[in-house]
PDB file of N, CA and C in Angstrom:
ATOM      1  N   UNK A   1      -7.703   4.173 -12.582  1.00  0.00           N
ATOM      2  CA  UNK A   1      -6.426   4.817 -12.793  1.00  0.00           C
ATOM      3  C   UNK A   1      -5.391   3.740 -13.103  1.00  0.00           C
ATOM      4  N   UNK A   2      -4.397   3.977 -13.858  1.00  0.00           N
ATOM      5  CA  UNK A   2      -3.355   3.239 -14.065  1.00  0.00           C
ATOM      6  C   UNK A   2      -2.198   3.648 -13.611  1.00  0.00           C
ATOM      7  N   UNK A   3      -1.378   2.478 -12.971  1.00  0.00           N
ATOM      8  CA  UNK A   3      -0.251   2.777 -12.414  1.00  0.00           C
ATOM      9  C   UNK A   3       0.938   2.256 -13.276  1.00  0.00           C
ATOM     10  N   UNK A   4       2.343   3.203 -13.042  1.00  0.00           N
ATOM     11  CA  UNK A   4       2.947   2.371 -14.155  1.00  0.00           C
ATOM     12  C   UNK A   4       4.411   2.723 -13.519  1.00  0.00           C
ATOM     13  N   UNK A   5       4.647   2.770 -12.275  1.00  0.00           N
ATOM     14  CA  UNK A   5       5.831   2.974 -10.985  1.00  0.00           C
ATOM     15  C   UNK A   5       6.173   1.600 -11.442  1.00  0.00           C
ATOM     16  N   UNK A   6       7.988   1.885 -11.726  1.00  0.00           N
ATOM     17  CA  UNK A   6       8.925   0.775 -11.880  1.00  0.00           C
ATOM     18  C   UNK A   6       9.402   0.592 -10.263  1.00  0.00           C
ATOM     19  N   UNK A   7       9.794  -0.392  -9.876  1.00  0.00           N
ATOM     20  CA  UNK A   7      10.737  -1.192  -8.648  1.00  0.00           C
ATOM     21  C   UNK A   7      11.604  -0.375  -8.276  1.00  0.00           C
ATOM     22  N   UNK A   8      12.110   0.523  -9.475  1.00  0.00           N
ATOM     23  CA  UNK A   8      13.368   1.002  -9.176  1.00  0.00           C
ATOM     24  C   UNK A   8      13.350   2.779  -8.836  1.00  0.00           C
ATOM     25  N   UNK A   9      11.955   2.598  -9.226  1.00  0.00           N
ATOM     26  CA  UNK A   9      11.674   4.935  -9.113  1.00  0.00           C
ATOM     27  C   UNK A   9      11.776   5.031  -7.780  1.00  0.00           C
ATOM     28  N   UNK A  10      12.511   5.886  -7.362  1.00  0.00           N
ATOM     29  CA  UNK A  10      12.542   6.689  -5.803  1.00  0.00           C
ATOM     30  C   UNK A  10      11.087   7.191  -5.226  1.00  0.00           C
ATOM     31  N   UNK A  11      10.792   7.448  -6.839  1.00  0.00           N
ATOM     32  CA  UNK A  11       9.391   8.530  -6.478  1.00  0.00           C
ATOM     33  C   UNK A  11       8.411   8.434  -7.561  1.00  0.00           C
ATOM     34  N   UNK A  12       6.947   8.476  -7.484  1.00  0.00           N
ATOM     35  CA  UNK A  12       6.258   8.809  -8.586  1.00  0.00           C
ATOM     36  C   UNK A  12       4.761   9.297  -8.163  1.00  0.00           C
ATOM     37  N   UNK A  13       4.506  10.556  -9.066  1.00  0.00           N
ATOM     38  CA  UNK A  13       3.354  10.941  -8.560  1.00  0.00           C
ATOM     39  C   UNK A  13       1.650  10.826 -10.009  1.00  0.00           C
ATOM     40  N   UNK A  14       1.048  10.477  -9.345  1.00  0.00           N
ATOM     41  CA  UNK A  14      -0.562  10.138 -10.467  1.00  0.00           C
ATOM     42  C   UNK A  14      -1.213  11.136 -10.173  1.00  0.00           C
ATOM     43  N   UNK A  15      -2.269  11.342 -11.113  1.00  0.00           N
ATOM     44  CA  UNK A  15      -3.335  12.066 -10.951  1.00  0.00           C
ATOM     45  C   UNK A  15      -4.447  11.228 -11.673  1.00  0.00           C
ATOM     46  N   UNK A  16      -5.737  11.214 -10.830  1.00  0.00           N
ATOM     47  CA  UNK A  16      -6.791  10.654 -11.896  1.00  0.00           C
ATOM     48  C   UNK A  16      -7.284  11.623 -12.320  1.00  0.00           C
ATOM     49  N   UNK A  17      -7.796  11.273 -13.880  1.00  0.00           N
ATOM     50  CA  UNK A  17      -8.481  12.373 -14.516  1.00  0.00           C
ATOM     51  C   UNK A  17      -9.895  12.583 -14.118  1.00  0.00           C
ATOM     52  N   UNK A  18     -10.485  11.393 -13.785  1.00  0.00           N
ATOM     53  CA  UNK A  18     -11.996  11.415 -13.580  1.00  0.00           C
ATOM     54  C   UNK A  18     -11.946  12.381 -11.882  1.00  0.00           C
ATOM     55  N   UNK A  19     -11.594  12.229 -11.048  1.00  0.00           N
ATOM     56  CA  UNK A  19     -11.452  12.526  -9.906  1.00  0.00           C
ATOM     57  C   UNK A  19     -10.888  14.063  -9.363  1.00  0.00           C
ATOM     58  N   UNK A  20      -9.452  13.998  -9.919  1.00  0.00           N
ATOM     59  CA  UNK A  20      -8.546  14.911 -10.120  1.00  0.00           C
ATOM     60  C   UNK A  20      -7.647  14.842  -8.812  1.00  0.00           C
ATOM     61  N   UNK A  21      -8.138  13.178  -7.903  1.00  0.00           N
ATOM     62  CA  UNK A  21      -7.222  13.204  -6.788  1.00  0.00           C
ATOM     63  C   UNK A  21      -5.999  12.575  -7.255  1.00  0.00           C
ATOM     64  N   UNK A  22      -4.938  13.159  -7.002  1.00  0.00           N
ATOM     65  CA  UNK A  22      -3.596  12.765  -6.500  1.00  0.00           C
ATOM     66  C   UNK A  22      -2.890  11.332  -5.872  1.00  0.00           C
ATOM     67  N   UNK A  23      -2.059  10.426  -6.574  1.00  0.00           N
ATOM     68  CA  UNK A  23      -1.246   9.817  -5.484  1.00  0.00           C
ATOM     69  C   UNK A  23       0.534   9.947  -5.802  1.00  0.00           C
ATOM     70  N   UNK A  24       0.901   9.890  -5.004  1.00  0.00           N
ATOM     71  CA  UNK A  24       2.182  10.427  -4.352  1.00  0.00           C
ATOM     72  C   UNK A  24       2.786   9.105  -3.969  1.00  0.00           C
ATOM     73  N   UNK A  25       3.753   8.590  -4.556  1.00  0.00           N
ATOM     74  CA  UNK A  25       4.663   7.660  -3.662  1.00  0.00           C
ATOM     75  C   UNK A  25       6.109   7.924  -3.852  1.00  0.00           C
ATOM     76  N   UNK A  26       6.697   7.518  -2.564  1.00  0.00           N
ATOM     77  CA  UNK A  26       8.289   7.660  -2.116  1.00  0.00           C
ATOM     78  C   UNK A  26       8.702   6.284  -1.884  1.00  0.00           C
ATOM     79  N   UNK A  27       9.976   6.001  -2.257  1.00  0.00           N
ATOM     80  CA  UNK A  27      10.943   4.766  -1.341  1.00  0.00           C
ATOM     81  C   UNK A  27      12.373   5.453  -1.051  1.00  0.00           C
ATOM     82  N   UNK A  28      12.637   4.962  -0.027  1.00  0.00           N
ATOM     83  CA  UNK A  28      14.381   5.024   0.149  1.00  0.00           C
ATOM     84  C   UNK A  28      14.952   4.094  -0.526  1.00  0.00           C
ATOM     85  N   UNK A  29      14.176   2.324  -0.354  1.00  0.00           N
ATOM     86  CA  UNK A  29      14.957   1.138  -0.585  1.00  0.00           C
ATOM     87  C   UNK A  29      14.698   0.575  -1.581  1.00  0.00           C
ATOM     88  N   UNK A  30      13.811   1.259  -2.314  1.00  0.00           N
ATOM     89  CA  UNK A  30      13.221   0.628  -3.555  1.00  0.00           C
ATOM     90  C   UNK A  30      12.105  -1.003  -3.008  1.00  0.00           C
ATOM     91  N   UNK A  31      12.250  -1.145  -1.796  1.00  0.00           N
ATOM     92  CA  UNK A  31      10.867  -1.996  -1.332  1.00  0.00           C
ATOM     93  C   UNK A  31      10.272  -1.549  -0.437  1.00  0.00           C
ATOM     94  N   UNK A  32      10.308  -1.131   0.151  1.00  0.00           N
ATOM     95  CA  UNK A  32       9.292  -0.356   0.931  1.00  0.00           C
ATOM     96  C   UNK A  32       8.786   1.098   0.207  1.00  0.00           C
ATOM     97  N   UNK A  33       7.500   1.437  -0.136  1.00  0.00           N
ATOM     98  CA  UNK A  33       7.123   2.612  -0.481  1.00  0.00           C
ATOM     99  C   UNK A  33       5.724   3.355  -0.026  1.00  0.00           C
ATOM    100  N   UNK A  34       5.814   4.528   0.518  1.00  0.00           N
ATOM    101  CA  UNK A  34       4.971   4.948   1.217  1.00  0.00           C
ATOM    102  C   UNK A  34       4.058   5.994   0.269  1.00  0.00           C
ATOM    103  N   UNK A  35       2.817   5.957   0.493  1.00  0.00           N
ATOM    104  CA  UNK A  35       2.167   6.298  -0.099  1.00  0.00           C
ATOM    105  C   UNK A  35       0.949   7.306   0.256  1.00  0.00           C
ATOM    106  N   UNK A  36       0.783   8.532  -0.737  1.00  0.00           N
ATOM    107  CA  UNK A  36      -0.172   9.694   0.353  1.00  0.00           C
ATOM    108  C   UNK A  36      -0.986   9.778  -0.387  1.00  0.00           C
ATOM    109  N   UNK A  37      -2.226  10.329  -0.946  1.00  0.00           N
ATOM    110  CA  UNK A  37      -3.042  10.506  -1.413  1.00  0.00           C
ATOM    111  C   UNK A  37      -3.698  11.992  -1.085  1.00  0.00           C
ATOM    112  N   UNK A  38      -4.578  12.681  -1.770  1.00  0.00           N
ATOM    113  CA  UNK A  38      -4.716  13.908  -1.673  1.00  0.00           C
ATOM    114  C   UNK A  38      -5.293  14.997  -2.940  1.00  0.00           C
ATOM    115  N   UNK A  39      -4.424  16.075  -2.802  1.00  0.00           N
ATOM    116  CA  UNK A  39      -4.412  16.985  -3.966  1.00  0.00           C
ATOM    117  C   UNK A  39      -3.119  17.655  -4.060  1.00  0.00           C
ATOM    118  N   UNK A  40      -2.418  18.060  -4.796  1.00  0.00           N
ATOM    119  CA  UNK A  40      -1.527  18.464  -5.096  1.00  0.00           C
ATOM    120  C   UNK A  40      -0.845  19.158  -3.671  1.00  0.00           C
ATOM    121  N   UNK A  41      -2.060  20.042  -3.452  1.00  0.00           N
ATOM    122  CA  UNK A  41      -1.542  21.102  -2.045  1.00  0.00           C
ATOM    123  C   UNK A  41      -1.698  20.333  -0.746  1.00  0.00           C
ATOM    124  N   UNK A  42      -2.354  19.126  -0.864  1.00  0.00           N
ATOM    125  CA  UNK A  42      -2.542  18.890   0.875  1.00  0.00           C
ATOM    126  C   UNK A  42      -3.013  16.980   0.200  1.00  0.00           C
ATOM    127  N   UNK A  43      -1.841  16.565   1.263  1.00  0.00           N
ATOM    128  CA  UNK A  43      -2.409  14.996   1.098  1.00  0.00           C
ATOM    129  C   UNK A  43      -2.503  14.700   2.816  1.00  0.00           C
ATOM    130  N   UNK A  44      -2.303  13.179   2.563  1.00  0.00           N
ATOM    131  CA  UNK A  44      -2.714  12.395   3.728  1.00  0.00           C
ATOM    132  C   UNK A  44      -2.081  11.081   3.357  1.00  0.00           C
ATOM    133  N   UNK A  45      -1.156  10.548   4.903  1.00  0.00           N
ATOM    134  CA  UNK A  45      -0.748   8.907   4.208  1.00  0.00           C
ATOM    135  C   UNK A  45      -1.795   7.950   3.991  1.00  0.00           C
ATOM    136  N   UNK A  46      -1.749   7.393   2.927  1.00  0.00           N
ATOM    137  CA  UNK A  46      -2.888   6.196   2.590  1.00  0.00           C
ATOM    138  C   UNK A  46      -2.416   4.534   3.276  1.00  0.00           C
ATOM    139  N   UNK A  47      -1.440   5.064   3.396  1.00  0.00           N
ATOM    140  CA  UNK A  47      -0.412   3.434   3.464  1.00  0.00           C
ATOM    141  C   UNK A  47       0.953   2.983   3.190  1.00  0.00           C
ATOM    142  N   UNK A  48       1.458   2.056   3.256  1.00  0.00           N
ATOM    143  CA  UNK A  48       2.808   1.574   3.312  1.00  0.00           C
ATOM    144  C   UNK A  48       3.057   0.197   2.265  1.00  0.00           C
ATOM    145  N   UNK A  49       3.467   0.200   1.188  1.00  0.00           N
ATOM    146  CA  UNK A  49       3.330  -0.938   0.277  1.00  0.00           C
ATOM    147  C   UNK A  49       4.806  -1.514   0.659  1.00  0.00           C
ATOM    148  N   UNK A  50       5.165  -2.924   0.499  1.00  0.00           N
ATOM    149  CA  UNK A  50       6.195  -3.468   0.508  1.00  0.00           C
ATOM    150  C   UNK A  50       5.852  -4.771  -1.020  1.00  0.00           C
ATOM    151  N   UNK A  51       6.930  -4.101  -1.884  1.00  0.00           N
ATOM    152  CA  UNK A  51       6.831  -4.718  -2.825  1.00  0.00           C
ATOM    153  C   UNK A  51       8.251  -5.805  -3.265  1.00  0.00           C
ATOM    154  N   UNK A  52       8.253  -6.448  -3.820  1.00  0.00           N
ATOM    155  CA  UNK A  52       9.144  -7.513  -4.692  1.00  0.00           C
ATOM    156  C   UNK A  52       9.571  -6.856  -6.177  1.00  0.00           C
ATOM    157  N   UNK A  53       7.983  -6.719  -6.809  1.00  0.00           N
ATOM    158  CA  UNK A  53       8.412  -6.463  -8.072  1.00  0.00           C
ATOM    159  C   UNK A  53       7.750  -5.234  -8.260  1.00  0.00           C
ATOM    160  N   UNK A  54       7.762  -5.058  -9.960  1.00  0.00           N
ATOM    161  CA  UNK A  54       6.751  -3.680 -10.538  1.00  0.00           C
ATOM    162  C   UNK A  54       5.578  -3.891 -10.274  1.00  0.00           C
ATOM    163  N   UNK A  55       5.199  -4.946 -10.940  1.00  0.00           N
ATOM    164  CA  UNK A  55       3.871  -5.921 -10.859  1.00  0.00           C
ATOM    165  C   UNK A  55       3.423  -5.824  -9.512  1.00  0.00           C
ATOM    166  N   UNK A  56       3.746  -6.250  -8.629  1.00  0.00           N
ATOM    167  CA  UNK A  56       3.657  -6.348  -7.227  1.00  0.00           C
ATOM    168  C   UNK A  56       3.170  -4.653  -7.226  1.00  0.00           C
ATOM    169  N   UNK A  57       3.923  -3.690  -7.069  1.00  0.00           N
ATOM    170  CA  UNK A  57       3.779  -2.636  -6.737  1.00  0.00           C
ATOM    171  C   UNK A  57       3.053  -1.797  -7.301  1.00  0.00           C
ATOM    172  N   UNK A  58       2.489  -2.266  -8.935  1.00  0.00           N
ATOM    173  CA  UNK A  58       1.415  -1.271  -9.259  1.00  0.00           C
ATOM    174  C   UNK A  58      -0.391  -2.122  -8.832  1.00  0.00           C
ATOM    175  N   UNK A  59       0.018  -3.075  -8.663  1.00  0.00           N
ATOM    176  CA  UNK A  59      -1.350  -4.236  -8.562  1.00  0.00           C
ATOM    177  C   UNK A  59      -1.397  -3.567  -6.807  1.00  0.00           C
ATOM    178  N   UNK A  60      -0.237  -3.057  -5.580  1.00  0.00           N
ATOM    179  CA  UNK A  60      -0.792  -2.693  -4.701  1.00  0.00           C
ATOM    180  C   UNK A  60      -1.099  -1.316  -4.420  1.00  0.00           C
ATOM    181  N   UNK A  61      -0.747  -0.576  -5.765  1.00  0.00           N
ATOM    182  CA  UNK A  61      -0.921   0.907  -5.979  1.00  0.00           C
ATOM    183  C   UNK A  61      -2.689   1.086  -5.950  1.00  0.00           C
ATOM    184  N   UNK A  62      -3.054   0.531  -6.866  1.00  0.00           N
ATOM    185  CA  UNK A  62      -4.181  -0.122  -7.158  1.00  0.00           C
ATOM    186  C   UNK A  62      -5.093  -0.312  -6.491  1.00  0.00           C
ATOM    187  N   UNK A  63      -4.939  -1.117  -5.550  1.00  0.00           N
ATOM    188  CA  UNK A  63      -5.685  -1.622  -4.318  1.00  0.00           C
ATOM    189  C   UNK A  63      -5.672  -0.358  -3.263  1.00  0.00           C
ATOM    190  N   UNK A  64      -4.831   0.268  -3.285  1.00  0.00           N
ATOM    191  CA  UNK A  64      -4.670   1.989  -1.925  1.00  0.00           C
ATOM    192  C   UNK A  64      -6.085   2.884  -2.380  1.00  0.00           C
ATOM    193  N   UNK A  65      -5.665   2.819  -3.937  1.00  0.00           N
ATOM    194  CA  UNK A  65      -6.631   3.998  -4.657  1.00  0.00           C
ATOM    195  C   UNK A  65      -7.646   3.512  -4.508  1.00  0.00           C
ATOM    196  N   UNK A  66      -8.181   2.194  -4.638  1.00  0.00           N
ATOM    197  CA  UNK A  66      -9.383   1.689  -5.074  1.00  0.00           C
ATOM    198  C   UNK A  66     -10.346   1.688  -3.466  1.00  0.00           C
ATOM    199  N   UNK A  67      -9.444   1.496  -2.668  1.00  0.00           N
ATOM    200  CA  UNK A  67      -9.814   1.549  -1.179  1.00  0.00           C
ATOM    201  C   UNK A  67     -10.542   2.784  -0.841  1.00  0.00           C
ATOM    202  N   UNK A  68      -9.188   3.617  -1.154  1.00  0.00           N
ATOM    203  CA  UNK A  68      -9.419   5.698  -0.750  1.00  0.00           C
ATOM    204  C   UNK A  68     -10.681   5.568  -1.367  1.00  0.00           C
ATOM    205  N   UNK A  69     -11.054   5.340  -2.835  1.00  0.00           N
ATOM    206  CA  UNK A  69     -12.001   6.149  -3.378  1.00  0.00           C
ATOM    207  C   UNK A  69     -12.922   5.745  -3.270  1.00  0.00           C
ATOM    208  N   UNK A  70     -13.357   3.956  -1.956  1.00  0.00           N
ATOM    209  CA  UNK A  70     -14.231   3.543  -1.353  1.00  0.00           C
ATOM    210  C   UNK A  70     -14.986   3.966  -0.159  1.00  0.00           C
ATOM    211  N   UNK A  71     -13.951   4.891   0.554  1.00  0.00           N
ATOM    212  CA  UNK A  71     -14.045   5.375   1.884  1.00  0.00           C
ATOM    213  C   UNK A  71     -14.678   6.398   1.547  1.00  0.00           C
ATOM    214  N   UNK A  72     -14.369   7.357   0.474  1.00  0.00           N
ATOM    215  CA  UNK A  72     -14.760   8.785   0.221  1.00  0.00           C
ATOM    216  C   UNK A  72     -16.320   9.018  -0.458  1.00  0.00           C
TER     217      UNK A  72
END
């Protein structure tokens, strides 16, 4: 999946196509952003990213999904 959440979005939500799971992220501060994973109707928190940059934050978007879809 590709992530493409700027530093500055409040919010942004993915879907993978191969999968059809869901990720969901929020910030208040634009560095801290919390992150759920799921399906549209029902997620679950995956984690808590604290980012610097975009870069930073889609390279740890990345790493949540790649985790989830290790566990599952």
């Amino acid at each position: 999946m590709k992530f493409d959440m700027d530093i500055s979005d409040n919010f942004a939500s993915f879907i993978d196509k191969d999968t059809g799971v869901s990720v969901f992220v929020d910030s208040f501060d634009n560095k801290e952003f919390e992150v759920r994973i799921g399906t549209i109707n029902e997620s679950e928190p995956a984690g808590k990213i604290i980012a610097e940059s975009t870069k930073e934050l889609n390279a740890k978007l990345l790493e949540i999904f790649e985790n989830y879809k290790g566990e599952k």
